[in-house]
C-alpha atoms as a PDB file:
ATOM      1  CA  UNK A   1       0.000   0.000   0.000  1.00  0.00           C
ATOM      2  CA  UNK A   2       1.286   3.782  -1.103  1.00  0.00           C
ATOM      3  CA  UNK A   3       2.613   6.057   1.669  1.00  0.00           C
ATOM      4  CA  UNK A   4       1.296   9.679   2.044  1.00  0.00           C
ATOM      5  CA  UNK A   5       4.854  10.818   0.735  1.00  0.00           C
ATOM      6  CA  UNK A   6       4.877   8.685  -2.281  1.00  0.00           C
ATOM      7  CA  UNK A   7       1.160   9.871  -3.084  1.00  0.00           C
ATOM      8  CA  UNK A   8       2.121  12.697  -2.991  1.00  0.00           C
ATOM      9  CA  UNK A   9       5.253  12.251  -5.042  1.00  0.00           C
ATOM     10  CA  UNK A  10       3.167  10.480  -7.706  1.00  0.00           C
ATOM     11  CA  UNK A  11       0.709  13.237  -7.956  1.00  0.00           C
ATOM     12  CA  UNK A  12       3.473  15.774  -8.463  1.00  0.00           C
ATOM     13  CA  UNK A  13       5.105  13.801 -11.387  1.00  0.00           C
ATOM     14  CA  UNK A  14       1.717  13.245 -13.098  1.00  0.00           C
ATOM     15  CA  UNK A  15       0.810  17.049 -12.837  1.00  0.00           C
ATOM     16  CA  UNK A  16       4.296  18.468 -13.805  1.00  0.00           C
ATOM     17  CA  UNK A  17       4.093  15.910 -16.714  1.00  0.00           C
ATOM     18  CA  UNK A  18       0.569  17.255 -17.972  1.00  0.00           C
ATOM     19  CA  UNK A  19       1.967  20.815 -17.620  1.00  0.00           C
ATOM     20  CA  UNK A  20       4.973  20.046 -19.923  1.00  0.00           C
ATOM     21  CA  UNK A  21       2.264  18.619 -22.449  1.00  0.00           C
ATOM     22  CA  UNK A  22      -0.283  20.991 -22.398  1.00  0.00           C
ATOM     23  CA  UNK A  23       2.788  23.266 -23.355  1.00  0.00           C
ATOM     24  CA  UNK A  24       3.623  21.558 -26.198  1.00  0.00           C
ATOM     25  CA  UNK A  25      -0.277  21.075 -27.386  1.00  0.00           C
ATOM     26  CA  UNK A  26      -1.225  24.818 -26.601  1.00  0.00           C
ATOM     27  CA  UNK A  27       2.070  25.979 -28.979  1.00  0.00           C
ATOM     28  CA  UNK A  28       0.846  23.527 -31.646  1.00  0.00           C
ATOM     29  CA  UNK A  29      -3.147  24.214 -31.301  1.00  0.00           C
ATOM     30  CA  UNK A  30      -4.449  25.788 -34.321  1.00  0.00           C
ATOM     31  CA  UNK A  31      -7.969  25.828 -33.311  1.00  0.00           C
ATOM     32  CA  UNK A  32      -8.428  29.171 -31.191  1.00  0.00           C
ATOM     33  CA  UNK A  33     -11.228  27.392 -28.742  1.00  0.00           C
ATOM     34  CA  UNK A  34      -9.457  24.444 -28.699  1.00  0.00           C
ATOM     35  CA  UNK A  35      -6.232  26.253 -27.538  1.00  0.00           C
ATOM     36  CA  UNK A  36      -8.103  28.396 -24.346  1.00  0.00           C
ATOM     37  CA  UNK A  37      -9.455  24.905 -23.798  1.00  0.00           C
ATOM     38  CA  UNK A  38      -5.570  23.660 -23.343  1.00  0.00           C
ATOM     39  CA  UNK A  39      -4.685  27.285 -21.953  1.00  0.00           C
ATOM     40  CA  UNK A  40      -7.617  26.827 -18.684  1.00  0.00           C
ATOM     41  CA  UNK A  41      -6.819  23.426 -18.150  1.00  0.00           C
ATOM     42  CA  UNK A  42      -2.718  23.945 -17.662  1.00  0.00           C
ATOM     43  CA  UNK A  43      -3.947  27.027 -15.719  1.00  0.00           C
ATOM     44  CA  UNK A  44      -5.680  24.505 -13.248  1.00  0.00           C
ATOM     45  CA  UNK A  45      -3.244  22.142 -13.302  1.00  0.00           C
ATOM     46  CA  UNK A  46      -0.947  24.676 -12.347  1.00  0.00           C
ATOM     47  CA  UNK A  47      -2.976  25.581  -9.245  1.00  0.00           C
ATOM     48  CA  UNK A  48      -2.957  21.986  -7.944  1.00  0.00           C
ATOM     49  CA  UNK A  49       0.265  21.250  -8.680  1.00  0.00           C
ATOM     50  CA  UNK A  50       1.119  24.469  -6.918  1.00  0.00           C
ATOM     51  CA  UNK A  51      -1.162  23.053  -4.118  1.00  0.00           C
ATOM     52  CA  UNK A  52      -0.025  20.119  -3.672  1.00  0.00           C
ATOM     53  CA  UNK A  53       3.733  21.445  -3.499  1.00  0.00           C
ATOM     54  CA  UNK A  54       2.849  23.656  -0.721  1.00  0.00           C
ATOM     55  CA  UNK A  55       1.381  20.623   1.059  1.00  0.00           C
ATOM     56  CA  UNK A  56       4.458  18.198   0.559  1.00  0.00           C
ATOM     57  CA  UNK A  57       6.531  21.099   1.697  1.00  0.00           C
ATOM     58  CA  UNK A  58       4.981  21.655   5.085  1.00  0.00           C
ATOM     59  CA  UNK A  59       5.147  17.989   5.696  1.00  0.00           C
ATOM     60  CA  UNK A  60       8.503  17.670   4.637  1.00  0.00           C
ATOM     61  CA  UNK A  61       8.425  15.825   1.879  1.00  0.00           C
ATOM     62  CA  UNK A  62      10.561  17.919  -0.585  1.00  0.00           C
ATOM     63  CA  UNK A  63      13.927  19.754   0.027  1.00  0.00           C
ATOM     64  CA  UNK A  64      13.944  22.247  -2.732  1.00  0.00           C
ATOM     65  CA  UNK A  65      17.345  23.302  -3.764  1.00  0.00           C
ATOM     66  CA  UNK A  66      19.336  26.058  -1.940  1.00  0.00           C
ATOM     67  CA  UNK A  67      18.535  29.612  -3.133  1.00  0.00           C
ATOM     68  CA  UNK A  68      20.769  31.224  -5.711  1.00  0.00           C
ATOM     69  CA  UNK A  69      22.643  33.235  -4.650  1.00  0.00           C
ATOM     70  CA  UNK A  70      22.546  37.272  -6.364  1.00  0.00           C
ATOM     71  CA  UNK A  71      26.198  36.708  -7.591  1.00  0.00           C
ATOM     72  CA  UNK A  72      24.793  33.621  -9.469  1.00  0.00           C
ATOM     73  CA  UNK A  73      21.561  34.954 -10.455  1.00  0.00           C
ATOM     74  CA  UNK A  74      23.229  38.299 -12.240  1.00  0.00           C
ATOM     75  CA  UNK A  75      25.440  35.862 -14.023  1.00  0.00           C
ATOM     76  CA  UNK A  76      22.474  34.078 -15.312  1.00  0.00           C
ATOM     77  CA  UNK A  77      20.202  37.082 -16.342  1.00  0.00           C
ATOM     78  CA  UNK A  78      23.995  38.384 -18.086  1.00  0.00           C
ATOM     79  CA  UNK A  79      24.337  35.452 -19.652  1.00  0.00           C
ATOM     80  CA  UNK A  80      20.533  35.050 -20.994  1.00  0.00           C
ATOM     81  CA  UNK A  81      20.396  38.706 -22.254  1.00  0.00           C
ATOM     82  CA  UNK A  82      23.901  38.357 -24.337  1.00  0.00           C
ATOM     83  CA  UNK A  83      22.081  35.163 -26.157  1.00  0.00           C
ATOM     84  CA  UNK A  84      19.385  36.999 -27.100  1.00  0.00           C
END
């Protein structure tokens, strides 16, 4: 039987794998209707997966990564704005 923590795990996966997709369907959608269709349902996906985040945070089960620090992150936006 699943654990809480890989439940939860499981759900994140599954809704940070339909967000990747509904990017790649909403770019490719032709049909106006059929592309806010995509657009609302990656916008609600987005609010559960930003849901259920919050909720395997309190309980501790994800460790995001360490924050960047401003050195890093002025390196980054440097770097980004000469490629473009």
């Amino acid at each position: 039987m699943l654990q809480d923590k890989e439940m939860v795990s499981d759900y994140l996966a599954g809704l940070n794998a339909s967000l990747t997709g509904y990017a790649t369907m909403i770019t490719q959608a032709n049909n106006s209707e059929l592309r806010q269709t995509l657009i609302n349902m990656r916008n609600q996906d987005e609010s559960r997966q930003r849901v259920v985040y919050q909720y395997a945070l309190q309980k501790g089960y994800y460790n995001p990564a360490a924050l960047a620090s401003q050195e890093v992150i002025q390196q980054l936006k440097a770097q980004l704005s000469s490629e473009q």
